[in-house]
ModelCIF file with pLDDT and N, C-alpha, C, O atoms, coordinates in Angstrom:
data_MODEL
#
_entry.id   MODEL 
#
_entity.id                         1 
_entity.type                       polymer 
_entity.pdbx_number_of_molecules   1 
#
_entity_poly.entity_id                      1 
_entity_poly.type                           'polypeptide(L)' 
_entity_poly.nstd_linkage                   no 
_entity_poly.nstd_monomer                   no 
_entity_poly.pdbx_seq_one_letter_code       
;(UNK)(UNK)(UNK)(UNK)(UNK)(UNK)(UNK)(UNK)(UNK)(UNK)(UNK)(UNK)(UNK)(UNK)(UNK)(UNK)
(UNK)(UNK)(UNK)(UNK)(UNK)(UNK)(UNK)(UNK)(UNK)(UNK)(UNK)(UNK)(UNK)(UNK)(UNK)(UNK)
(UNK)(UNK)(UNK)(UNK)(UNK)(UNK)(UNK)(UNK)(UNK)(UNK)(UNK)(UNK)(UNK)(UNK)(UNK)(UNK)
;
_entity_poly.pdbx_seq_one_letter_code_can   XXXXXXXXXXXXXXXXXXXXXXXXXXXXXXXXXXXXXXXXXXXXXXXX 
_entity_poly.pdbx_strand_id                 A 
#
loop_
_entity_poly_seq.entity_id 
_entity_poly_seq.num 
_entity_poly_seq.mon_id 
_entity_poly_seq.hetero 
1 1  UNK n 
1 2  UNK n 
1 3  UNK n 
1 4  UNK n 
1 5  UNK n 
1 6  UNK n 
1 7  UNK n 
1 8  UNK n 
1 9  UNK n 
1 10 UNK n 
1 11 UNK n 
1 12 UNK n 
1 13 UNK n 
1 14 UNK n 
1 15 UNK n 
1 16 UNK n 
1 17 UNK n 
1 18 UNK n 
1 19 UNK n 
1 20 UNK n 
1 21 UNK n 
1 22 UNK n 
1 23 UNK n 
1 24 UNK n 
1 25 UNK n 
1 26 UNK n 
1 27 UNK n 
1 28 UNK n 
1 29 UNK n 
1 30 UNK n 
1 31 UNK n 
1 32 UNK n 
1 33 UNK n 
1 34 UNK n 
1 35 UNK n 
1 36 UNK n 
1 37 UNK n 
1 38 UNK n 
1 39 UNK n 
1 40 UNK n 
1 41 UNK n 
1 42 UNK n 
1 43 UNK n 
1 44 UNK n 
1 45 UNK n 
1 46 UNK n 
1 47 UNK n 
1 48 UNK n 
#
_struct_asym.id          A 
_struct_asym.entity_id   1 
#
loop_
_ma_qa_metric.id 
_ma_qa_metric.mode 
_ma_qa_metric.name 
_ma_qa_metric.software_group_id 
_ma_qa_metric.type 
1 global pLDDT . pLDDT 
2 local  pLDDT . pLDDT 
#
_ma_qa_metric_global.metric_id      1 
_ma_qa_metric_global.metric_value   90.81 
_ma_qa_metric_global.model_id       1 
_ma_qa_metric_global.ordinal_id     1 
#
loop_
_ma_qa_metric_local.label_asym_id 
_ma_qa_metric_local.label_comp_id 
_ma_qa_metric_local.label_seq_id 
_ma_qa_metric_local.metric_id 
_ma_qa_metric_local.metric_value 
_ma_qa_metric_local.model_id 
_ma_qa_metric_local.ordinal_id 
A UNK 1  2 98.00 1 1  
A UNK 2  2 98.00 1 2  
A UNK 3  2 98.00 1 3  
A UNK 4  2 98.00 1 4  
A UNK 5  2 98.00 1 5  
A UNK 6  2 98.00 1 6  
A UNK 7  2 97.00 1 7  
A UNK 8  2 98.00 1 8  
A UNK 9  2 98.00 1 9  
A UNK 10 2 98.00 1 10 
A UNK 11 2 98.00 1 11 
A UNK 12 2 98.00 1 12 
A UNK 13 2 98.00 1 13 
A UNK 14 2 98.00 1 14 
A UNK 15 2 98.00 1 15 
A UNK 16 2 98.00 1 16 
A UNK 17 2 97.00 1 17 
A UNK 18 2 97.00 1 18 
A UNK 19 2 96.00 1 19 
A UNK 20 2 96.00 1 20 
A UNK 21 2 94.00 1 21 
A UNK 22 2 93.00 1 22 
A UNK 23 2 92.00 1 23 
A UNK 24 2 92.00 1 24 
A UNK 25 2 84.00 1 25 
A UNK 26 2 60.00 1 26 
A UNK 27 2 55.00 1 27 
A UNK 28 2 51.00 1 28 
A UNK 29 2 54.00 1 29 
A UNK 30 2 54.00 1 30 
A UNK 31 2 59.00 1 31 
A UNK 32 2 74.00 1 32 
A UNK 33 2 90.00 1 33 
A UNK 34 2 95.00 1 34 
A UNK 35 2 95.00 1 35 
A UNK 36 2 96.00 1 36 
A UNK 37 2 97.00 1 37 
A UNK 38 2 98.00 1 38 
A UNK 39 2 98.00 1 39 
A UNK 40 2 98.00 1 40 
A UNK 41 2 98.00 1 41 
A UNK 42 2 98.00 1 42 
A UNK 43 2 98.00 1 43 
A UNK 44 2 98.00 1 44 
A UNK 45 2 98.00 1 45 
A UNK 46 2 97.00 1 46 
A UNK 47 2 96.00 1 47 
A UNK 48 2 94.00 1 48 
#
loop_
_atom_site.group_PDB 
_atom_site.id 
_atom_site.type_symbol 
_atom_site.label_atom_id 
_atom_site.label_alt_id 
_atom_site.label_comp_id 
_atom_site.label_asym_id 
_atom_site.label_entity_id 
_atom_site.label_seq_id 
_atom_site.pdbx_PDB_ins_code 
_atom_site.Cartn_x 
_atom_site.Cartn_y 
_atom_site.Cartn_z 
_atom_site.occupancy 
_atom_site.B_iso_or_equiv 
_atom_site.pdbx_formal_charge 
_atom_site.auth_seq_id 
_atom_site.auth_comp_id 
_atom_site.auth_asym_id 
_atom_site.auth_atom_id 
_atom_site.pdbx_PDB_model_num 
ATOM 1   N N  . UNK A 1 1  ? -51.908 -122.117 -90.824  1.00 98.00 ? 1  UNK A N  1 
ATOM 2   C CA . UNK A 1 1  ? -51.157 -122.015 -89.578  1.00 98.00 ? 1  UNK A CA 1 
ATOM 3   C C  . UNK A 1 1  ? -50.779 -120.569 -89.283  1.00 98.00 ? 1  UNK A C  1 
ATOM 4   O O  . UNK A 1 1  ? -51.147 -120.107 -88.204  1.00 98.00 ? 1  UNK A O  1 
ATOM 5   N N  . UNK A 1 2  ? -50.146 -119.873 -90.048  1.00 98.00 ? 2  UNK A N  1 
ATOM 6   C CA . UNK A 1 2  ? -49.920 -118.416 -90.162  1.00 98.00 ? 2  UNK A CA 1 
ATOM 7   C C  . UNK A 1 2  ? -51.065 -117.499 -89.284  1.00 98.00 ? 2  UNK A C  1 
ATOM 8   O O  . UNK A 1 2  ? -51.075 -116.794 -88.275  1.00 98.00 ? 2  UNK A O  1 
ATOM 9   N N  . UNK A 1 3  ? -51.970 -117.944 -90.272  1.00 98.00 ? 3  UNK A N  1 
ATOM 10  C CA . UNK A 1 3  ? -53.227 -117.072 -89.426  1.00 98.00 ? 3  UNK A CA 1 
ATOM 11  C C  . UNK A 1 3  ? -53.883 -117.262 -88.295  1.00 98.00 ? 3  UNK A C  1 
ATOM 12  O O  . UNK A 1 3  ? -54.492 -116.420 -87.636  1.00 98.00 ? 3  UNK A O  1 
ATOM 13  N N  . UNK A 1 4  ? -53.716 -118.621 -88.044  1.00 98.00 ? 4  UNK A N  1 
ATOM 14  C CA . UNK A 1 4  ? -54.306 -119.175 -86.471  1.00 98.00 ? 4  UNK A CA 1 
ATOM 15  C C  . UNK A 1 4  ? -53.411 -118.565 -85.457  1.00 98.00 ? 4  UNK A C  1 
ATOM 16  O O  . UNK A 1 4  ? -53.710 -117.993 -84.409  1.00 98.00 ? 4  UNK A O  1 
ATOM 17  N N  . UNK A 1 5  ? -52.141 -118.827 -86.034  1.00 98.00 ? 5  UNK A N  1 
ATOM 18  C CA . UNK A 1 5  ? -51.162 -118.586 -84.758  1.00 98.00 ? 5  UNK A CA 1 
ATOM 19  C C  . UNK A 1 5  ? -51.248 -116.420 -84.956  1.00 98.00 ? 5  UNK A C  1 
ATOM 20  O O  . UNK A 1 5  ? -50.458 -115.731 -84.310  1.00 98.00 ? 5  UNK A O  1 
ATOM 21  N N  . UNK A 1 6  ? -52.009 -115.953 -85.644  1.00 98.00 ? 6  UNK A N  1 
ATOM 22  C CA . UNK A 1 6  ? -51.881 -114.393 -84.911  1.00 98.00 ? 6  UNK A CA 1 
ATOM 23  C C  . UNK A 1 6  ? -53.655 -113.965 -84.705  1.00 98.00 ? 6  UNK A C  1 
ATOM 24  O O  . UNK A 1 6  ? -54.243 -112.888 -84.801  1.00 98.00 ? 6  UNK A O  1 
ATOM 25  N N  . UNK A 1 7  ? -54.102 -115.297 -84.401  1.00 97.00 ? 7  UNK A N  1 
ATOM 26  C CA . UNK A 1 7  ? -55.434 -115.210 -83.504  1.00 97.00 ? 7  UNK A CA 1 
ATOM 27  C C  . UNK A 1 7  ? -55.460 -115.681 -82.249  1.00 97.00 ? 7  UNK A C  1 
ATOM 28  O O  . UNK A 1 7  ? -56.513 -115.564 -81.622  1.00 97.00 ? 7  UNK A O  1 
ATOM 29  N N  . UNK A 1 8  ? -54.390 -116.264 -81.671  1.00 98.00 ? 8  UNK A N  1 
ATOM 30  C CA . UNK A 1 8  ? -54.308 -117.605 -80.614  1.00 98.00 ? 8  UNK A CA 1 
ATOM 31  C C  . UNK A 1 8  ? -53.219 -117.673 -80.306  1.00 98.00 ? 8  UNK A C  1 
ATOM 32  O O  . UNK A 1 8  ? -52.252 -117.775 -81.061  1.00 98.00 ? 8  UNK A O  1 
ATOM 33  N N  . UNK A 1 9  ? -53.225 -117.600 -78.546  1.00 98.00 ? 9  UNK A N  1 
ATOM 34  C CA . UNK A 1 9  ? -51.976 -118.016 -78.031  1.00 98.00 ? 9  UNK A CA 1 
ATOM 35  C C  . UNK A 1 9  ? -51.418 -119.127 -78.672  1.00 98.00 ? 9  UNK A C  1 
ATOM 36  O O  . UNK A 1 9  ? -52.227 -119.746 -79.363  1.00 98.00 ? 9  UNK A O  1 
ATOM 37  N N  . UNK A 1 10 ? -49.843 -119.730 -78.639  1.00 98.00 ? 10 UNK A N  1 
ATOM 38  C CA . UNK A 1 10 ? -48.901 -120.388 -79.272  1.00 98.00 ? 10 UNK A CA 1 
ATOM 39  C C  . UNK A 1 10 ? -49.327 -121.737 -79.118  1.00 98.00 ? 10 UNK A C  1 
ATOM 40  O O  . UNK A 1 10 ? -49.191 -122.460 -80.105  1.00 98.00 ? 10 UNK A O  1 
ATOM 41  N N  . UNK A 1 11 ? -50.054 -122.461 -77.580  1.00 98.00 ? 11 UNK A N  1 
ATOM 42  C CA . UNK A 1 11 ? -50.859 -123.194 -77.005  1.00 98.00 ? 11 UNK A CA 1 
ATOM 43  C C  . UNK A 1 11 ? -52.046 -123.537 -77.660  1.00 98.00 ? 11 UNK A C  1 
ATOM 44  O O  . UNK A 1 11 ? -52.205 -124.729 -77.924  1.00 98.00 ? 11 UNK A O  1 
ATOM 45  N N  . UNK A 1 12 ? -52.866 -122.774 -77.958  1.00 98.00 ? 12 UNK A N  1 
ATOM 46  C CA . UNK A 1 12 ? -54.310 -122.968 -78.571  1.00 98.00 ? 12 UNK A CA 1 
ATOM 47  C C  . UNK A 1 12 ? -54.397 -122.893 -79.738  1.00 98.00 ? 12 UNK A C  1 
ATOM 48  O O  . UNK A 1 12 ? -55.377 -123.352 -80.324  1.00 98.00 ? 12 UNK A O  1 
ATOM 49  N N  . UNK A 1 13 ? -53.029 -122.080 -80.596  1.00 98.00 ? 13 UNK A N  1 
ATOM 50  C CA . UNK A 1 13 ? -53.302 -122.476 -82.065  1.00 98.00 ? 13 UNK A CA 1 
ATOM 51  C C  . UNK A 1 13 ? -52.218 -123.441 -82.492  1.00 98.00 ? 13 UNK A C  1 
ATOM 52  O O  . UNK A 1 13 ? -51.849 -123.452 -83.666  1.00 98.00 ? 13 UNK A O  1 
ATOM 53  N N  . UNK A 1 14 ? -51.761 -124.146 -81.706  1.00 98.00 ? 14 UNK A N  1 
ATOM 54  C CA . UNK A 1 14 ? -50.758 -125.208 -82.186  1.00 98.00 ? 14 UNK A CA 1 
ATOM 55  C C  . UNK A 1 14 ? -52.278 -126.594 -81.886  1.00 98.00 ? 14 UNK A C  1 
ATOM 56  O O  . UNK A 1 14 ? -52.600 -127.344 -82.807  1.00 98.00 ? 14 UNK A O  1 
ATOM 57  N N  . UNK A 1 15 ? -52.775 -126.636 -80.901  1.00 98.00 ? 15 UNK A N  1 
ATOM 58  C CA . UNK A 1 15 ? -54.539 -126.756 -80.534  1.00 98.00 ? 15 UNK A CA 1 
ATOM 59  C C  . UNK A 1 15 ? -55.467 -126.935 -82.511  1.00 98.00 ? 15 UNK A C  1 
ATOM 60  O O  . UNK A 1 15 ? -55.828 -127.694 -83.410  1.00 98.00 ? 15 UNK A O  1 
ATOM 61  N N  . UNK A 1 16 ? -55.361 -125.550 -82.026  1.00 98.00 ? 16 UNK A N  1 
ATOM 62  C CA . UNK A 1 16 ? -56.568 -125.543 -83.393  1.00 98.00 ? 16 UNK A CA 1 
ATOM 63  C C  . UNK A 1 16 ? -55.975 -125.936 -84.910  1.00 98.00 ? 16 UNK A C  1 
ATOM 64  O O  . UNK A 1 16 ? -56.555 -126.281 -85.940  1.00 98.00 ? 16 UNK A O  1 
ATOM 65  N N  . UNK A 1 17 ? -54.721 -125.755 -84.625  1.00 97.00 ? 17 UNK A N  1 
ATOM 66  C CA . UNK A 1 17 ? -53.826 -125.820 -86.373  1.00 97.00 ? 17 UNK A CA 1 
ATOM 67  C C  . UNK A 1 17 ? -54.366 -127.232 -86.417  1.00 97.00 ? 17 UNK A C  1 
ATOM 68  O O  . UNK A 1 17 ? -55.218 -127.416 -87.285  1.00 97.00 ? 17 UNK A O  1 
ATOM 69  N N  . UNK A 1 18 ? -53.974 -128.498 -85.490  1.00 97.00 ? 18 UNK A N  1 
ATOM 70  C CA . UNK A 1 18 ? -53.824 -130.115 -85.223  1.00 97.00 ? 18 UNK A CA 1 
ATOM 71  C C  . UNK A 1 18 ? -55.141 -129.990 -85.529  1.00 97.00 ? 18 UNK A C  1 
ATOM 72  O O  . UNK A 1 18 ? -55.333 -130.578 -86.593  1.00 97.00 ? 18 UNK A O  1 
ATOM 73  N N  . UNK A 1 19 ? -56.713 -129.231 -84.870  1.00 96.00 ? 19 UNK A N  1 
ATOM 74  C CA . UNK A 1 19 ? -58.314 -129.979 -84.875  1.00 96.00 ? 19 UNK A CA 1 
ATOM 75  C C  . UNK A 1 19 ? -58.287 -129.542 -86.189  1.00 96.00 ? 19 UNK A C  1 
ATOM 76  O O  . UNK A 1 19 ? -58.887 -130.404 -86.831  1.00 96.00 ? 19 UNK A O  1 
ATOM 77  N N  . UNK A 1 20 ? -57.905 -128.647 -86.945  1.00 96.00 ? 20 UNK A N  1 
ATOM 78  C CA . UNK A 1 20 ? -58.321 -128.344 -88.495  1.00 96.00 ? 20 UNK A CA 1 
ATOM 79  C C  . UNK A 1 20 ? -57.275 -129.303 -89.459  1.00 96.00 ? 20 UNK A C  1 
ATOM 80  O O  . UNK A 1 20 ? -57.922 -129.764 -90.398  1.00 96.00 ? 20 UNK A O  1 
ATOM 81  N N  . UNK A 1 21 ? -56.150 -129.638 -89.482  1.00 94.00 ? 21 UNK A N  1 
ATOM 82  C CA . UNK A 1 21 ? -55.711 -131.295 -90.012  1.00 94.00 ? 21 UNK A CA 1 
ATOM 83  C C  . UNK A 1 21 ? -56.378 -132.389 -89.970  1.00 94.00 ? 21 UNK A C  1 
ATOM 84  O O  . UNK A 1 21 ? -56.551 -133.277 -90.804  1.00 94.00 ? 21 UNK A O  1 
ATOM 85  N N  . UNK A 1 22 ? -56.757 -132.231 -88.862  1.00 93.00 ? 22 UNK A N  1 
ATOM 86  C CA . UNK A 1 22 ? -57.752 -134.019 -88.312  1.00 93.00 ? 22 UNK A CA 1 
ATOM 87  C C  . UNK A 1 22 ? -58.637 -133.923 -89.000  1.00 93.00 ? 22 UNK A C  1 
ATOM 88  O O  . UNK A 1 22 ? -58.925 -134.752 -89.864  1.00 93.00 ? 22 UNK A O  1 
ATOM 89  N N  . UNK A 1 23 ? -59.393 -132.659 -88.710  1.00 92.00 ? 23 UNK A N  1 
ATOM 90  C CA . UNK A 1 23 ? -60.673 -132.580 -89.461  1.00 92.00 ? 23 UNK A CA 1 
ATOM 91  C C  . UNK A 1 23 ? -61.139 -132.622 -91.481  1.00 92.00 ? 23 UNK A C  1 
ATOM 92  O O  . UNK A 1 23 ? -62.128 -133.037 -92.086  1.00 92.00 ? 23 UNK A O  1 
ATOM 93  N N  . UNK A 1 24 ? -59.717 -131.904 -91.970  1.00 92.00 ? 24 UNK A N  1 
ATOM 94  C CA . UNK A 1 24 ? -59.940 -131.694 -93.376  1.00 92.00 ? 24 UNK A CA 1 
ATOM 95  C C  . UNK A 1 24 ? -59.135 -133.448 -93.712  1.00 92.00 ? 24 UNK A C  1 
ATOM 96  O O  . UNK A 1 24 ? -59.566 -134.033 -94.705  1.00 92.00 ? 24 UNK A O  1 
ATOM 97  N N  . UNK A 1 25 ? -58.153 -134.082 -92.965  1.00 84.00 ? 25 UNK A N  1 
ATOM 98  C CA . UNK A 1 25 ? -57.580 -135.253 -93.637  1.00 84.00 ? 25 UNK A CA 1 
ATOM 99  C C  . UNK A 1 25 ? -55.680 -134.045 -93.916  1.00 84.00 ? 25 UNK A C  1 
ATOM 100 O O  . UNK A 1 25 ? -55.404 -132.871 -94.165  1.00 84.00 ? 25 UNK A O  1 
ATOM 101 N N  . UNK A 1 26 ? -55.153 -134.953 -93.733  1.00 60.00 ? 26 UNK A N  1 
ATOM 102 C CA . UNK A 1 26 ? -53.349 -134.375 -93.941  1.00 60.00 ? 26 UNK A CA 1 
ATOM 103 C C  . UNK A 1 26 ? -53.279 -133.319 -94.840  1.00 60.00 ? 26 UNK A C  1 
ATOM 104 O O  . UNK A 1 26 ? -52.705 -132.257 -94.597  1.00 60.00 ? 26 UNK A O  1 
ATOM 105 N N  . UNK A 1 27 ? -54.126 -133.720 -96.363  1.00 55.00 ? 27 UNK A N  1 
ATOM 106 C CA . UNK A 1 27 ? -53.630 -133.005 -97.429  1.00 55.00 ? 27 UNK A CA 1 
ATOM 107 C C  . UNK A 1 27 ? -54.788 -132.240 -97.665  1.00 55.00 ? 27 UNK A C  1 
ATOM 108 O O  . UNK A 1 27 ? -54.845 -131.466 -98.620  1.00 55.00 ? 27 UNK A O  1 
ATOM 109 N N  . UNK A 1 28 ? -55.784 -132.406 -96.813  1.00 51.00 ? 28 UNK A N  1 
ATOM 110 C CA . UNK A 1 28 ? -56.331 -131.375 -96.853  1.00 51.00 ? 28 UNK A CA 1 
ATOM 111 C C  . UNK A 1 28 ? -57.406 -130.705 -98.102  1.00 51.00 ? 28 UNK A C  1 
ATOM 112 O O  . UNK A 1 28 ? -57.678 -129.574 -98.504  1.00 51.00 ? 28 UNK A O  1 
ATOM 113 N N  . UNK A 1 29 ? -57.848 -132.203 -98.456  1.00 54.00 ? 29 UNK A N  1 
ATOM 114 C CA . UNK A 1 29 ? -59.441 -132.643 -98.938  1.00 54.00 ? 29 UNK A CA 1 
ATOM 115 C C  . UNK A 1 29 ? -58.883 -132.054 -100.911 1.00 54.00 ? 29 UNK A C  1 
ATOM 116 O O  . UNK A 1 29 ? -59.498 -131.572 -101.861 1.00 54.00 ? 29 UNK A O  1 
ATOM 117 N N  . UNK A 1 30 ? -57.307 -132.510 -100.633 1.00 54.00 ? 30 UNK A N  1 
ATOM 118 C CA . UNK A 1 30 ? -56.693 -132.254 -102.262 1.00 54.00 ? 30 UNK A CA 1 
ATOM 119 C C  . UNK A 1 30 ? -56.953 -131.214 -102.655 1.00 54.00 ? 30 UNK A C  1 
ATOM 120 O O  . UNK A 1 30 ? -56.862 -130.429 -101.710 1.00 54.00 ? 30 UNK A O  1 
ATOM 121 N N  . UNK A 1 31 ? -57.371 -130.493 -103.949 1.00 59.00 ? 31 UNK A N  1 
ATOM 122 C CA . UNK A 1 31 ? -57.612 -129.220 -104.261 1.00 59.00 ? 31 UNK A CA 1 
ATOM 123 C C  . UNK A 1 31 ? -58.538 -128.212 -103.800 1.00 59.00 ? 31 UNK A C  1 
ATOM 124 O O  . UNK A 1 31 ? -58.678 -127.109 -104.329 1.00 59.00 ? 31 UNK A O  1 
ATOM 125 N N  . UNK A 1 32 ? -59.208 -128.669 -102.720 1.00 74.00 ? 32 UNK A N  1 
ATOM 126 C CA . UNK A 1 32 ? -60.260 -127.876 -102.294 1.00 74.00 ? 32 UNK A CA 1 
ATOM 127 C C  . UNK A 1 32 ? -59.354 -127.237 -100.618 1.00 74.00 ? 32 UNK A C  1 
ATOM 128 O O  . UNK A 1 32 ? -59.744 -126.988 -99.477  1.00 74.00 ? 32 UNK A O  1 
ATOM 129 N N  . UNK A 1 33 ? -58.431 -127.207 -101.115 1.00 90.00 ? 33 UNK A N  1 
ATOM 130 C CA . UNK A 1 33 ? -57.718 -126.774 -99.941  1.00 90.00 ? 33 UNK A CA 1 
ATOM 131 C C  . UNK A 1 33 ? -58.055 -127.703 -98.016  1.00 90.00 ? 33 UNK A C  1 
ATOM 132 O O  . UNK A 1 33 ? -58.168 -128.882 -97.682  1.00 90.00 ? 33 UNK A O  1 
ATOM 133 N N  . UNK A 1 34 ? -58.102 -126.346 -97.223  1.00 95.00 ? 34 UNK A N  1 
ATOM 134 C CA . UNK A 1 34 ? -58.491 -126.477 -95.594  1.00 95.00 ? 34 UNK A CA 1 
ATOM 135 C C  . UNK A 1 34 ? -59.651 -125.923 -95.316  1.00 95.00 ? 34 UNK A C  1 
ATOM 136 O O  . UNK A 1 34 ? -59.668 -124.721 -95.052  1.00 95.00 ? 34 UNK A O  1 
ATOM 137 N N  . UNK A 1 35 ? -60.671 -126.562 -95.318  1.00 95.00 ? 35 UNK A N  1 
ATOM 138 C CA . UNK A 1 35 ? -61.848 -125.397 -94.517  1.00 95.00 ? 35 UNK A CA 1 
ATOM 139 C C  . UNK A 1 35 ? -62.171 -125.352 -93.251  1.00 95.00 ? 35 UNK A C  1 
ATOM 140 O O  . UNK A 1 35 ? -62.081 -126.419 -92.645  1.00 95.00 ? 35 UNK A O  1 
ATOM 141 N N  . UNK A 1 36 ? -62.625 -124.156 -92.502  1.00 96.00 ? 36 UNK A N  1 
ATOM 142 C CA . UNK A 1 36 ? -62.435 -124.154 -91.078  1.00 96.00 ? 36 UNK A CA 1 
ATOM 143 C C  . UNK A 1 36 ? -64.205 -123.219 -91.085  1.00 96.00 ? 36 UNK A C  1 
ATOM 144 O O  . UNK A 1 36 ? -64.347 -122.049 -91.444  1.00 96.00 ? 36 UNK A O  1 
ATOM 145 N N  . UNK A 1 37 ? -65.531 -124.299 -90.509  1.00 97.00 ? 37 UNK A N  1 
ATOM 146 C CA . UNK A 1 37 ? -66.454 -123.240 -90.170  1.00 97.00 ? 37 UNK A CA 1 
ATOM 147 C C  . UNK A 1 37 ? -66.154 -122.700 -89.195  1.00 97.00 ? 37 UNK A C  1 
ATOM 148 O O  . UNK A 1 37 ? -65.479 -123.180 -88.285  1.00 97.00 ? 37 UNK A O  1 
ATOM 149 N N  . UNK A 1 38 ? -66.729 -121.367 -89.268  1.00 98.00 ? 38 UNK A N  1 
ATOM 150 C CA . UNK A 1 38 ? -66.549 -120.526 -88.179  1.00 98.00 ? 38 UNK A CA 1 
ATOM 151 C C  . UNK A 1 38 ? -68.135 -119.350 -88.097  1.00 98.00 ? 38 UNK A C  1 
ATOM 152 O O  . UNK A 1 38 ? -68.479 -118.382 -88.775  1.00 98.00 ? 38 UNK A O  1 
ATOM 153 N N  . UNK A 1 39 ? -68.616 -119.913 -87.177  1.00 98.00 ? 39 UNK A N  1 
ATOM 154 C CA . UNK A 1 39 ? -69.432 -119.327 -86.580  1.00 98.00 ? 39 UNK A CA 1 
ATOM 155 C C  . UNK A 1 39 ? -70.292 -117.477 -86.355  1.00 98.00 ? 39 UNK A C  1 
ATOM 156 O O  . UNK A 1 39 ? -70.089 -117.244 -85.164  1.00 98.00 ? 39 UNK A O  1 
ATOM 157 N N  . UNK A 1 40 ? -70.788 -116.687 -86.739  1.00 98.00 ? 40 UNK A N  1 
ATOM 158 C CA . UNK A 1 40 ? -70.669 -115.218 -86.741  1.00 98.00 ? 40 UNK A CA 1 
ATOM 159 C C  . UNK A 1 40 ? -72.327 -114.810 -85.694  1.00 98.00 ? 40 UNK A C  1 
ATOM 160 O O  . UNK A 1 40 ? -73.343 -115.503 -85.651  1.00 98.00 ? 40 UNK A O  1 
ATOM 161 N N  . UNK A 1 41 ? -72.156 -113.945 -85.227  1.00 98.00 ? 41 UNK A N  1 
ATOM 162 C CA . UNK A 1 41 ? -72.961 -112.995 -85.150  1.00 98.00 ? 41 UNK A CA 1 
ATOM 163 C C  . UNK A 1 41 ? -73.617 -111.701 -86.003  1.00 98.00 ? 41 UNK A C  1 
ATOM 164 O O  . UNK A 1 41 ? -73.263 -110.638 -85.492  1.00 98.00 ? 41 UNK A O  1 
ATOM 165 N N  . UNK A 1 42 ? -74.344 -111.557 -86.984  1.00 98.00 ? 42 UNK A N  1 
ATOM 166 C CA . UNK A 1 42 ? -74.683 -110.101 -87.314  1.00 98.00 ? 42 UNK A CA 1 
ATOM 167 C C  . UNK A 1 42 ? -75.706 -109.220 -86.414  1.00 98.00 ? 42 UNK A C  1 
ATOM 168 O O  . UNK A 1 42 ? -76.404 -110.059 -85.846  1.00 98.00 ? 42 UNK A O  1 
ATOM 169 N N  . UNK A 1 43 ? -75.972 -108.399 -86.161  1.00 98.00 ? 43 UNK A N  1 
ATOM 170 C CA . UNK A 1 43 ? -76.340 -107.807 -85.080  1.00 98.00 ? 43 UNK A CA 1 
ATOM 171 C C  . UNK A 1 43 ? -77.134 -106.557 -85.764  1.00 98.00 ? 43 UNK A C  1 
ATOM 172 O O  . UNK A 1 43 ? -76.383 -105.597 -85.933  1.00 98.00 ? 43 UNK A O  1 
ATOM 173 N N  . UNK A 1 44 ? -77.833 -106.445 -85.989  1.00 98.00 ? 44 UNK A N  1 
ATOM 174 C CA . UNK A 1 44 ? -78.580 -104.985 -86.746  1.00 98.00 ? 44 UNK A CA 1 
ATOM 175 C C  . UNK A 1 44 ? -79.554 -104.271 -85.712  1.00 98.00 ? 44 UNK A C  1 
ATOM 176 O O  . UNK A 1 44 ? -80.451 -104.872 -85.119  1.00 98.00 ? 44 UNK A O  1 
ATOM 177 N N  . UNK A 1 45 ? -79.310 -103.097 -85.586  1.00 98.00 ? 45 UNK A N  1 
ATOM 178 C CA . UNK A 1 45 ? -80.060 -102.175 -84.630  1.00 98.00 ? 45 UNK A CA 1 
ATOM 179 C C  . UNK A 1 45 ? -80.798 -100.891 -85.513  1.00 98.00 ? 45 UNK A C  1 
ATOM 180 O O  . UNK A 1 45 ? -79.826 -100.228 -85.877  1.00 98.00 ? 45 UNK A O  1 
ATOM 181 N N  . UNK A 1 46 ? -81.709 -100.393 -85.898  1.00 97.00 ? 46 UNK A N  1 
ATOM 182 C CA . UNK A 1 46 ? -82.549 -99.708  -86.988  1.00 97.00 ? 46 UNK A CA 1 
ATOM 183 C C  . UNK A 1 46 ? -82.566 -98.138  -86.197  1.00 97.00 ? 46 UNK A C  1 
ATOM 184 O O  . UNK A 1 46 ? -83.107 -98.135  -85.091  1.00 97.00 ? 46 UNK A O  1 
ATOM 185 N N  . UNK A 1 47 ? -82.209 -97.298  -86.519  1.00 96.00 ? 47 UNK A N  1 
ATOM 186 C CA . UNK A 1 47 ? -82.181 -95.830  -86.123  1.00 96.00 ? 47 UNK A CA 1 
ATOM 187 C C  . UNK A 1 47 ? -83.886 -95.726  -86.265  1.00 96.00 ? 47 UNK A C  1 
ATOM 188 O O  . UNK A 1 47 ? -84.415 -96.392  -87.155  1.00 96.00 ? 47 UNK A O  1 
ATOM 189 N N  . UNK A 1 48 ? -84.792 -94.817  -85.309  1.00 94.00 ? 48 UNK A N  1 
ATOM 190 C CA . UNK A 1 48 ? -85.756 -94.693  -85.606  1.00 94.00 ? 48 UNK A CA 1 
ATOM 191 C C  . UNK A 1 48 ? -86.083 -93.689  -86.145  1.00 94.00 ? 48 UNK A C  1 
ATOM 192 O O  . UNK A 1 48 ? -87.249 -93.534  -86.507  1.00 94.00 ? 48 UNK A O  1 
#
């Protein structure tokens, strides 16, 4: 929660905190903590 809410308005990470509960189960899949995929771009451009 900490970290969502200083990525995300107060609105969208009160939002995303709730879809990442639903998604892992309350406690949060027991010792394997919360996992949240998240998506990346790497982008490599080669100097010629």
């Amino acid at each position: 929660a900490a970290v969502l809410r200083i990525e995300f308005s107060p609105e969208v990470a009160d939002r995303a905190i709730e879809d990442v509960l639903r998604d892992n189960g309350s406690r949060g899949r027991h010792a394997a903590g919360f996992t949240v995929p998240v998506g990346y771009r790497v982008l490599v451009r080669d100097k010629p």
